[in-house]
Protein backbone atom coordinates (compact mmCIF):
# COMPACT_ATOMS: atom_id res chain seq x y z
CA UNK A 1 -19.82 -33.44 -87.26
CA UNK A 2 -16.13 -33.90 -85.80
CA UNK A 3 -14.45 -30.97 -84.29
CA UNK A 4 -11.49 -31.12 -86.06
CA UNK A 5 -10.80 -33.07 -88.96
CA UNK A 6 -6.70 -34.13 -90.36
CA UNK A 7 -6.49 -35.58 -93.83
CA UNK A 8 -3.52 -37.48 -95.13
CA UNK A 9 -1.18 -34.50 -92.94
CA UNK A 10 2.41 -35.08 -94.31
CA UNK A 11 5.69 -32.58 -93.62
CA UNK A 12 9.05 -33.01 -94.01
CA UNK A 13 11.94 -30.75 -93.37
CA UNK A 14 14.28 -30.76 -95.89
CA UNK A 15 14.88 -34.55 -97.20
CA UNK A 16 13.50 -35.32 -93.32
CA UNK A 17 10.25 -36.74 -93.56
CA UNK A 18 8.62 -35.73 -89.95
CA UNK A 19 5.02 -36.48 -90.24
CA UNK A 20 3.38 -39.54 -93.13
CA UNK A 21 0.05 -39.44 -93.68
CA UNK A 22 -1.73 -38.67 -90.69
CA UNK A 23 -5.65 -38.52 -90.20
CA UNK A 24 -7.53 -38.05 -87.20
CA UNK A 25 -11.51 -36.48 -86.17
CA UNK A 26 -11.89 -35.12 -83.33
CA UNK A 27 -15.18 -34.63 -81.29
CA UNK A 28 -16.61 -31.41 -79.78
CA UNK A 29 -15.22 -31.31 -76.58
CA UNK A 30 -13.13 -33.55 -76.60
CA UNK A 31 -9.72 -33.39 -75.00
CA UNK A 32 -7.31 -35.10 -76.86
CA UNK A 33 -3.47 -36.02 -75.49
CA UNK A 34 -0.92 -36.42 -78.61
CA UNK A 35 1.81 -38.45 -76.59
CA UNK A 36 5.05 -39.77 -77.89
CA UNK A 37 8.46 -39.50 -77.52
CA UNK A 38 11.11 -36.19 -78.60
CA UNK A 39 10.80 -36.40 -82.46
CA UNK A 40 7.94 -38.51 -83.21
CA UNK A 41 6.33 -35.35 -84.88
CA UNK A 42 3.47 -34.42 -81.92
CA UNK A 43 4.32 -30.66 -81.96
CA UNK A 44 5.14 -30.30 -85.75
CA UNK A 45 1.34 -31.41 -85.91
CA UNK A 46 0.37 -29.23 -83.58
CA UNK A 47 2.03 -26.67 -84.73
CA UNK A 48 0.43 -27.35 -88.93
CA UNK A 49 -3.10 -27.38 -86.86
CA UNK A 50 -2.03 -23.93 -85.52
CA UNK A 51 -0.87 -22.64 -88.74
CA UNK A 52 2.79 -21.79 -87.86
CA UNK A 53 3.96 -24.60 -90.01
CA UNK A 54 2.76 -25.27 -93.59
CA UNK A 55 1.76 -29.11 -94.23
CA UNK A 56 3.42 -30.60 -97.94
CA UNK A 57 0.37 -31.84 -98.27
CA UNK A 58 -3.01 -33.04 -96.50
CA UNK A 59 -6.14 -31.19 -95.34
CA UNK A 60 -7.18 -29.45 -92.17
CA UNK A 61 -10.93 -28.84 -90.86
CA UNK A 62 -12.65 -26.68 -87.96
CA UNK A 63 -16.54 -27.27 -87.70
CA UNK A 64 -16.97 -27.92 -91.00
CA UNK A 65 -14.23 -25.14 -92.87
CA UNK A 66 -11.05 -26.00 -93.94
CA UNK A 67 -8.62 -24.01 -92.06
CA UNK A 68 -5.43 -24.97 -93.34
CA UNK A 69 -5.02 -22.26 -96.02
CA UNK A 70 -6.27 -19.77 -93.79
CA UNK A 71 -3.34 -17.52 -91.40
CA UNK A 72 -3.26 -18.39 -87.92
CA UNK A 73 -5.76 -15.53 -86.54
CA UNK A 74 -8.21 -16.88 -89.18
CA UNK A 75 -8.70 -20.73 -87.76
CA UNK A 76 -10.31 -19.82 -84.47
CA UNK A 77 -7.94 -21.47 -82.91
CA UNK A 78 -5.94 -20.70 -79.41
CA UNK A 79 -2.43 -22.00 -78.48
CA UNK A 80 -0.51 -22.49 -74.81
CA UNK A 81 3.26 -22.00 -75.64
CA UNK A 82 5.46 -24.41 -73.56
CA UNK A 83 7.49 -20.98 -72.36
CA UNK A 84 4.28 -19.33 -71.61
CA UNK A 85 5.15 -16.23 -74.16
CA UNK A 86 4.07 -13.14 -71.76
CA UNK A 87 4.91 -9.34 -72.38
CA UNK A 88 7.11 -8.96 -69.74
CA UNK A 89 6.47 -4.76 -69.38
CA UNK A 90 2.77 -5.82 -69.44
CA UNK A 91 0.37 -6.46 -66.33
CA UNK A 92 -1.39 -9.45 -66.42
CA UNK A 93 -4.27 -8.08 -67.68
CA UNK A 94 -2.63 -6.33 -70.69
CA UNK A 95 -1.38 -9.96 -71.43
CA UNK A 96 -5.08 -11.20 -71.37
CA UNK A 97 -6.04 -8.23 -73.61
CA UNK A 98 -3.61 -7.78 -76.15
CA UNK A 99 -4.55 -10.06 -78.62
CA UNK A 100 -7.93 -9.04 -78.32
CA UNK A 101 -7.34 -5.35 -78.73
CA UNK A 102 -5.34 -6.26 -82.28
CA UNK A 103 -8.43 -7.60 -83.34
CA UNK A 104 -10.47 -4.78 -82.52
CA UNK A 105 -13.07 -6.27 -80.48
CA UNK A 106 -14.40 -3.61 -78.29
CA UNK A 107 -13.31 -2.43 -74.51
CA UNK A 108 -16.48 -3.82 -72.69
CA UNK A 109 -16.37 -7.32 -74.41
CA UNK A 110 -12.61 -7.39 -73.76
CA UNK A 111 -12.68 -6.50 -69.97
CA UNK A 112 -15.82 -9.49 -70.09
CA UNK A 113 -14.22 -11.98 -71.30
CA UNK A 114 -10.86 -11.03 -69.18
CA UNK A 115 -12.99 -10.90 -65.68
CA UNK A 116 -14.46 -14.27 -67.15
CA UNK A 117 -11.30 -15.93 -67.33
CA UNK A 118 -9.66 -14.86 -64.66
CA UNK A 119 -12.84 -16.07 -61.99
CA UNK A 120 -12.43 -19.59 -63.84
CA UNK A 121 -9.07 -19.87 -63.51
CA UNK A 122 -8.72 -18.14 -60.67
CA UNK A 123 -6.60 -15.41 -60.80
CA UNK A 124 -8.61 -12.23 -59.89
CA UNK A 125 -6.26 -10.80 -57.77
CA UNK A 126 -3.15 -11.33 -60.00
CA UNK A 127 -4.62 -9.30 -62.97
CA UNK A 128 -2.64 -5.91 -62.07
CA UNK A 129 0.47 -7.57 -61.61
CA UNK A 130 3.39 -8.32 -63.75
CA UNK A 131 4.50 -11.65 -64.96
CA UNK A 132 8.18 -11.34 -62.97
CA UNK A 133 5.56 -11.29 -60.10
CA UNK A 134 4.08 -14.79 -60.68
CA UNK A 135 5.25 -18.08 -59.82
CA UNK A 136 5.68 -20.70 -62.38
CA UNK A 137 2.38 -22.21 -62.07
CA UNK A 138 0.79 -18.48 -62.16
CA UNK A 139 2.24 -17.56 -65.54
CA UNK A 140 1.24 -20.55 -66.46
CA UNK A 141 -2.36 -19.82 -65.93
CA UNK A 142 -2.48 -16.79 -67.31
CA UNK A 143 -1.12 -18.10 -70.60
CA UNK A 144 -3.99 -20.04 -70.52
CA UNK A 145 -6.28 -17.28 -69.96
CA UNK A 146 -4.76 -15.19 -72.73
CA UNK A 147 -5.91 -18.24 -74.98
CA UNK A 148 -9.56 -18.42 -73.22
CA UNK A 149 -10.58 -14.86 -73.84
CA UNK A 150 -10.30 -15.39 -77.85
CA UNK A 151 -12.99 -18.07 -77.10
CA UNK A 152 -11.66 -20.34 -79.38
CA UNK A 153 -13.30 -23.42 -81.39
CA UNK A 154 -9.92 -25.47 -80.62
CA UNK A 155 -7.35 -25.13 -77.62
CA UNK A 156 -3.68 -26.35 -78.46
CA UNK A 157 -1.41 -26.78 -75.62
CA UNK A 158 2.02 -27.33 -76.17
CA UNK A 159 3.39 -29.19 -73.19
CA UNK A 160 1.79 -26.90 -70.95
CA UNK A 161 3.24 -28.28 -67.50
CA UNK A 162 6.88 -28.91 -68.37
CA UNK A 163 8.22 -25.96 -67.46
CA UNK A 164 6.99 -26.93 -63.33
CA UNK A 165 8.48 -29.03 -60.53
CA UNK A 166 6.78 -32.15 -59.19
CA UNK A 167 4.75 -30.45 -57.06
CA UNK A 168 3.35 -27.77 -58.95
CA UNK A 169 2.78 -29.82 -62.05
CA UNK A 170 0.51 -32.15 -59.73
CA UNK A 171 -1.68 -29.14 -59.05
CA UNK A 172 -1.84 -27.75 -62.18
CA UNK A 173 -2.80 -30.82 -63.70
CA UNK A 174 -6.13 -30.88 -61.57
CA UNK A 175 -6.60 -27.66 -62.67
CA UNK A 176 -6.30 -28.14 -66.47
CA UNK A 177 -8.59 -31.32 -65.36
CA UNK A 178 -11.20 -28.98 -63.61
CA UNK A 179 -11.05 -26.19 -66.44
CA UNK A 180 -11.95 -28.99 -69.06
CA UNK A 181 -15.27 -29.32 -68.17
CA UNK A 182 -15.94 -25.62 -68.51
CA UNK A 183 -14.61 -24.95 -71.51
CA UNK A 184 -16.80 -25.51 -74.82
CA UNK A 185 -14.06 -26.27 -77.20
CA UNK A 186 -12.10 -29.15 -77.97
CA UNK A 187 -8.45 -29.64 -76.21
CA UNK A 188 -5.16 -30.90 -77.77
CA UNK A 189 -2.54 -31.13 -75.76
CA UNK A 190 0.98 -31.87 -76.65
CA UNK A 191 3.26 -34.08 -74.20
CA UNK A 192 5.48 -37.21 -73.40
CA UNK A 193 4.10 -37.66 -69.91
CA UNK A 194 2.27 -40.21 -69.96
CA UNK A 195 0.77 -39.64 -66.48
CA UNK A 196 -0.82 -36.48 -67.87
CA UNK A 197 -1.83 -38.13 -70.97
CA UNK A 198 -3.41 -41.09 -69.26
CA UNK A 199 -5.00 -38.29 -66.14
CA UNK A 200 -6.41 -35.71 -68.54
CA UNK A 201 -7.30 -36.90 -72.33
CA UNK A 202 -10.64 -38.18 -73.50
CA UNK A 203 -8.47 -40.25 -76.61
CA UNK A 204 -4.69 -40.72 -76.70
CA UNK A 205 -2.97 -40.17 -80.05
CA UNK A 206 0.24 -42.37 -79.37
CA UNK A 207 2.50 -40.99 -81.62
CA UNK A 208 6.07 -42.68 -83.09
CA UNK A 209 8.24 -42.40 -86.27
CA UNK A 210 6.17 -40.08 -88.26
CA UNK A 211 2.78 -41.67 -87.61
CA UNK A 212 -0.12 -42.68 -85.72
CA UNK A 213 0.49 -45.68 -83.79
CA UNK A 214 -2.73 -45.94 -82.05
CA UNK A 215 -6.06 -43.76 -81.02
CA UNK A 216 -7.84 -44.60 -77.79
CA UNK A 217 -9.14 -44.06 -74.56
CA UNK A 218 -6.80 -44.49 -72.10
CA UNK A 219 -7.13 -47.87 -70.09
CA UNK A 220 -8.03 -49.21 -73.67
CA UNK A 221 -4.32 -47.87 -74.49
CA UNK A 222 -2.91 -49.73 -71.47
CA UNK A 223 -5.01 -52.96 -71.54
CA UNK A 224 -4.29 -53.58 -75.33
CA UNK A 225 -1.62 -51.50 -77.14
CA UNK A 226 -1.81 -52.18 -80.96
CA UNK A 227 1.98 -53.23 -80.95
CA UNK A 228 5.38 -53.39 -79.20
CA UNK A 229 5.98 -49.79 -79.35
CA UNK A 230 3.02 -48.54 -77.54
CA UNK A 231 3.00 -51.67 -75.30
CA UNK A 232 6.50 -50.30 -74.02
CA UNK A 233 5.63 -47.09 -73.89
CA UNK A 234 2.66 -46.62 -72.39
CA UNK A 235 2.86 -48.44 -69.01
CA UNK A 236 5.79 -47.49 -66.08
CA UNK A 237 7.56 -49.61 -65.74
CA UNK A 238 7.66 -50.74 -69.01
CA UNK A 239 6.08 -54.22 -70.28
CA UNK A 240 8.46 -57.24 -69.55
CA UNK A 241 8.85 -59.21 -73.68
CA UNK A 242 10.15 -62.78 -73.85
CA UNK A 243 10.16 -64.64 -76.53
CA UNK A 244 7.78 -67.38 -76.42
CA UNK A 245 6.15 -70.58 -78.17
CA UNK A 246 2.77 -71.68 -79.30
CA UNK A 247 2.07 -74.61 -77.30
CA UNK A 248 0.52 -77.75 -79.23
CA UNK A 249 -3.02 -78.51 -78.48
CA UNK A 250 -6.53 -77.76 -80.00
CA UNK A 251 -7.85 -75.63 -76.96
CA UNK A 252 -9.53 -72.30 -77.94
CA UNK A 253 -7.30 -70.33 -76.43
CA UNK A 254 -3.47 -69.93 -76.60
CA UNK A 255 -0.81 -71.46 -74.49
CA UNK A 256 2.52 -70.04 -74.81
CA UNK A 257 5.61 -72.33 -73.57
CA UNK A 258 8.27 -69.66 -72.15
CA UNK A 259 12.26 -70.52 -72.79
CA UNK A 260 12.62 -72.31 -69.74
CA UNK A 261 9.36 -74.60 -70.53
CA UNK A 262 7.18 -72.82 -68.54
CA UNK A 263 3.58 -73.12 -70.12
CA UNK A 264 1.19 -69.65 -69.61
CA UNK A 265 -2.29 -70.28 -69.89
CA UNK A 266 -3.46 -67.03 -71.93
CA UNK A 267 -7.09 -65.66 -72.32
CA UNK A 268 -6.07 -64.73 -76.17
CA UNK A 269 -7.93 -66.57 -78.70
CA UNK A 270 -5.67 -69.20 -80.66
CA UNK A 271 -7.47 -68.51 -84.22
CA UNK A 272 -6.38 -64.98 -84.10
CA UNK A 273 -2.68 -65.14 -84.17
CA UNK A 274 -0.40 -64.91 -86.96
CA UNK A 275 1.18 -68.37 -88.22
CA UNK A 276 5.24 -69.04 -87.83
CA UNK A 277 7.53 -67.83 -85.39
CA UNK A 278 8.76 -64.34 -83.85
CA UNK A 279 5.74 -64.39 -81.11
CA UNK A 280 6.44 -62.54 -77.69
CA UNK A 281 4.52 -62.79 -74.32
CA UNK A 282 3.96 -59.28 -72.84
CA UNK A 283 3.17 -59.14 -69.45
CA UNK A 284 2.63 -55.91 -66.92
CA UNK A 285 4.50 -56.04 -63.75
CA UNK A 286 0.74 -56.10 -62.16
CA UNK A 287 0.83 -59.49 -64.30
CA UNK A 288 3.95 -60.98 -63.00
CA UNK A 289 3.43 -61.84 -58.57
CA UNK A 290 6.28 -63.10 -56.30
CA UNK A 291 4.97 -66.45 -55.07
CA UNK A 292 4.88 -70.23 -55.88
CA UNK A 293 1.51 -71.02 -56.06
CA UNK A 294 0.12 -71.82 -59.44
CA UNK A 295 0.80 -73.73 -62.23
CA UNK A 296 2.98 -70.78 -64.36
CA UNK A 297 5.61 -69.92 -62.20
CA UNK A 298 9.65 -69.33 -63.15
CA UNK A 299 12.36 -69.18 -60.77
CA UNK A 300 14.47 -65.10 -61.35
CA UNK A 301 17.28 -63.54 -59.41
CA UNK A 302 16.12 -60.18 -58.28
CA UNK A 303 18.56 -57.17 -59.27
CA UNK A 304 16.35 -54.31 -57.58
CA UNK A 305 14.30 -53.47 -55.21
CA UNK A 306 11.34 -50.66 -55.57
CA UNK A 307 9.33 -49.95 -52.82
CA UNK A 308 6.51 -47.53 -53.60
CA UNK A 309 4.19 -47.84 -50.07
CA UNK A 310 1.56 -49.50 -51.22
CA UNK A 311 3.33 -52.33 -54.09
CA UNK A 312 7.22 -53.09 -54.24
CA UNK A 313 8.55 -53.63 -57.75
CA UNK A 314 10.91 -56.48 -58.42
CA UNK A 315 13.36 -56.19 -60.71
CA UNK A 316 14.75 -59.56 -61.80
CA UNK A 317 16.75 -61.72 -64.65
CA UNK A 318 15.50 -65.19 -65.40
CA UNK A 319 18.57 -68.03 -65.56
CA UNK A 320 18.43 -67.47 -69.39
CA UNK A 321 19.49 -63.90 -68.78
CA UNK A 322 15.99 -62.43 -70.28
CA UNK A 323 14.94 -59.47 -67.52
CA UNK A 324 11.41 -59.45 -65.43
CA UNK A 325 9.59 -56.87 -63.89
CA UNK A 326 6.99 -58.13 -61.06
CA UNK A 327 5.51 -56.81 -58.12
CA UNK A 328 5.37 -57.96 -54.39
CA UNK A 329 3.12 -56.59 -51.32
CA UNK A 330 4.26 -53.17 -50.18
CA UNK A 331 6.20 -54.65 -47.07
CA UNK A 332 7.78 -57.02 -48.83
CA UNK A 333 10.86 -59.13 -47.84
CA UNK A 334 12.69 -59.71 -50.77
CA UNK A 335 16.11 -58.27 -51.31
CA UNK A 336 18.63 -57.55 -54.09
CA UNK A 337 20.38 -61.04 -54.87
CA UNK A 338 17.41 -63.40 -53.74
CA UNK A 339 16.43 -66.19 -55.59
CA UNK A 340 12.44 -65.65 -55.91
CA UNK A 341 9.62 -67.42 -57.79
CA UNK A 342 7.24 -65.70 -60.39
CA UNK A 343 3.85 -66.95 -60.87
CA UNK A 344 2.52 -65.65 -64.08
CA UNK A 345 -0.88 -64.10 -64.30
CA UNK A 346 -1.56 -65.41 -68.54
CA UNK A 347 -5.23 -64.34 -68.24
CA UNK A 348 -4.00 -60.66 -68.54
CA UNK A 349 -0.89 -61.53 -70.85
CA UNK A 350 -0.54 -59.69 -74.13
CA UNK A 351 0.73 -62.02 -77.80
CA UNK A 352 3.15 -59.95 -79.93
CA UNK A 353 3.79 -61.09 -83.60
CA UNK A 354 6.85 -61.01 -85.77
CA UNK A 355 5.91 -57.78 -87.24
CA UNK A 356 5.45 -56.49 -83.53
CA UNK A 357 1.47 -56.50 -83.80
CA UNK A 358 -0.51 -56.79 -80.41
CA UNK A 359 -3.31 -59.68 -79.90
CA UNK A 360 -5.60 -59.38 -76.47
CA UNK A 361 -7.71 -61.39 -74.29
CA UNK A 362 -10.99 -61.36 -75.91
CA UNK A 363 -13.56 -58.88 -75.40
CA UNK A 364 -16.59 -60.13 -73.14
C-alpha cells in the first residue's frame, strides 16, 4: 500500500490555475524532493497535503484514509515551516511540547518523545534555552524536532535549509540525510535546489507550470529527463541545445548532422524518434571535451573560463553564434578568446523533439 496517495489534485487562485491534475503514490519511507522553480505550484501542494489549503478538486490518502476532508491535526501529518515558526518567550523544550500538550497526550509520553528527539537530533543540551539563543542551523533543528515528537505518518518540509548560509546548509543537509534513516515515516520536502534534491530524495517530483513533469530517482532524472524543461533544469550548468538533423542512412542508431555539418554518432535508437523536423541534440558539459581527437569535433570561441579544482568549464559560442558548454582538465590552459576544438561525446547525447520530448540511449 503507498504511503501517500494524490488523485487528480487541482487549485487555482482566483481565475489562476496553480496546480492541473496532479497524481502521485508515495512509498513508506520514502523521501520524496518536489523540485521546481518559484511558482510551479511545489508548496501550494504541499501545503493541500498539509491541509492549510483546500484542493478544487482531487483526492488525498494517508495509509489507506483519505485525509483531505479531515483538519490539519486530523491527517497525522507534521510540517517544517521555511521560517522555522518558534514561540519566541518559549524554551526549547516548551517549543517541542506545545503541540503535544494541546492534544492532551500525557506529561510522561511528552517528556519521552521530547528526550527522544532531542538525542537524535542532537540537541540535549539546547532544550532549556530560548530560540534568540540558537544559531540558524539550531532553530532549525528544533523545528524539526517539534514535528518528530507528534510521530507523524508523513513529514512535510517546506524548504527547510533556505533560511542558512553555504556553510551551514552543507551540514544540515547531512543531517536531514542521517535523520532519514531513523525516521519511520515518509519525507516530502519542498525546494528549488537541486543539489539537495539530487543529495537527499529517494524520487524527484520535477515540478513546472502547474504539473508533473517527471518522477524519478535521481541519476535517472539527470541521465534522461523526459523533455527540454527538466533537461535544463536539472543539471548545473545547464544542458547545451542545438538544433540538429537526422542524418540519412539505415544504421540502427541515430546520427545527427550539427549546423556546421558535423555528424554525432548517438547511442539513441533511430526507430524511436518522432518523424519531421524541430529535433535538438542535448549534450552535458561532461559530454562536450576540449580536444581534436575523434571524428565529432567543432571548432568554438571560448567566452569564459570556470575553474572548479578538479574540471574547468568552458564556456564557448560556435561560428554560427549557437553557445557550448564543455569541460577541460582542472589545470587547464585555455583562456577567454581562444579558438578551441570540441570533440563530442554522442554516446551520452540526449534527442529532443518538436514538442520538446526527450529520447535516450537505450537501456542495456
Amino acid at each position: 500500500m503507498a504511503s501517500l496517495q494524490l488523485i487528480g489534485v487541482r487549485k487555482s487562485f482566483g481565475t489562476t490555475p496553480v496546480l492541473d491534475d496532479v497524481s502521485l503514490a508515495l512509498e513508506s519511507r520514502e523521501f520524496v524532493a518536489f523540485l521546481g522553480p518559484s511558482g510551479s505550484g511545489k508548496s501550494t501542494l504541499l501545503r493541500i497535503i498539509a491541509g492549510l489549503e483546500r484542493a478544487d478538486a482531487g483526492e488525498v490518502w494517508l495509509e489507506g484514509r483519505r485525509i483531505d476532508p479531515l483538519p490539519p491535526g486530523d491527517r497525522g501529518v507534521a510540517m517544517v515551516f521555511q521560517h522555522y515558526a518558534l514561540y519566541p518567550h518559549m524554551s526549547v523544550r516548551e517549543n517541542m511540547a506545545f503541540g503535544l500538550r494541546n492534544a492532551r497526550v500525557a506529561a510522561d509520553e511528552i517528556e519521552r518523545r521530547i528526550a527522544a528527539a532531542a538525542q537524535v537530533l542532537e540537541i540535549d543540551p539546547l532544550l532549556d534555552r530560548k530560540p534568540g539563543q540558537l544559531s540558524g542551523g539550531q532553530r532549525q533543528r528544533v523545528a524539526i524536532g517539534r514535528a518528530l515528537v507528534k510521530e507523524p505518518k508523513l513529514f512535510l518540509l517546506d524548504e527547510p535549509l533556505s533560511n542558512l548560509d553555504a556553510a551551514l546548509r552543507l551540514r544540515t543537509r547531512v543531517e536531514l540525510a542521517q535523520l532519514k534513516q531513523r525516521v519511520d515515516a515518509a519525507v516530502i520536502m519542498v525546494t528549488h535546489d537541486q543539489a539537495e534534491a539530487m543529495t537527499l530524495a529517494d524520487r524527484i517530483v520535477v515540478m513546472n507550470d502547474r504539473r508533473i513533469q517527471q518522477v524519478g530517482p535521481p541519476m535517472e532524472i539527470y541521465s534522461r529527463p523526459a523533455n527540454v524543461f527538466v533537461a535544463q533544469f536539472v543539471g548545473s550548468p545547464a544542458m547545451t541545445l542545438m538544433p540538429a538533423e537526422l542524418a540519412n542512412g539505415k544504421g540502427v542508431l541515430a546520427t545527427l548532422k550539427l549546423g556546421g555539418n558535423s555528424l554525432v554518432e548517438t547511442r539513441v535508437p533511430r526507430a524511436i524518434l518522432p518523424d519531421g523536423d524541430g529535433l535538438r541534440i542535448g549534450l552535458r558539459p561532461e559530454a562536450v571535451r576540449v580536444g581534436s581527437r575523434g571524428k565529432s569535433t567543432i571548432k568554438a570561441k571560448v567566452e569564459l573560463v570556470e575553474r572548479l579544482g578538479e574540471r574547468t568549464l568552458i564556456y564557448a559560442r560556435l561560428a554560427e553564434g549557437q553557445p557550448i558548454t564543455g569541460e577541460d582538465h582542472g589545470d587547464s590552459s585555455v583562456t577567454i578568446g581562444d579558438e578551441v576544438s570540441l570533440q563530442i561525446d554522442g554516446a551520452t547525447a540526449h534527442i529532443f523533439g518538436a514538442d520538446g520530448a526527450g529520447y535516450h540511449r537505450a537501456q542495456t
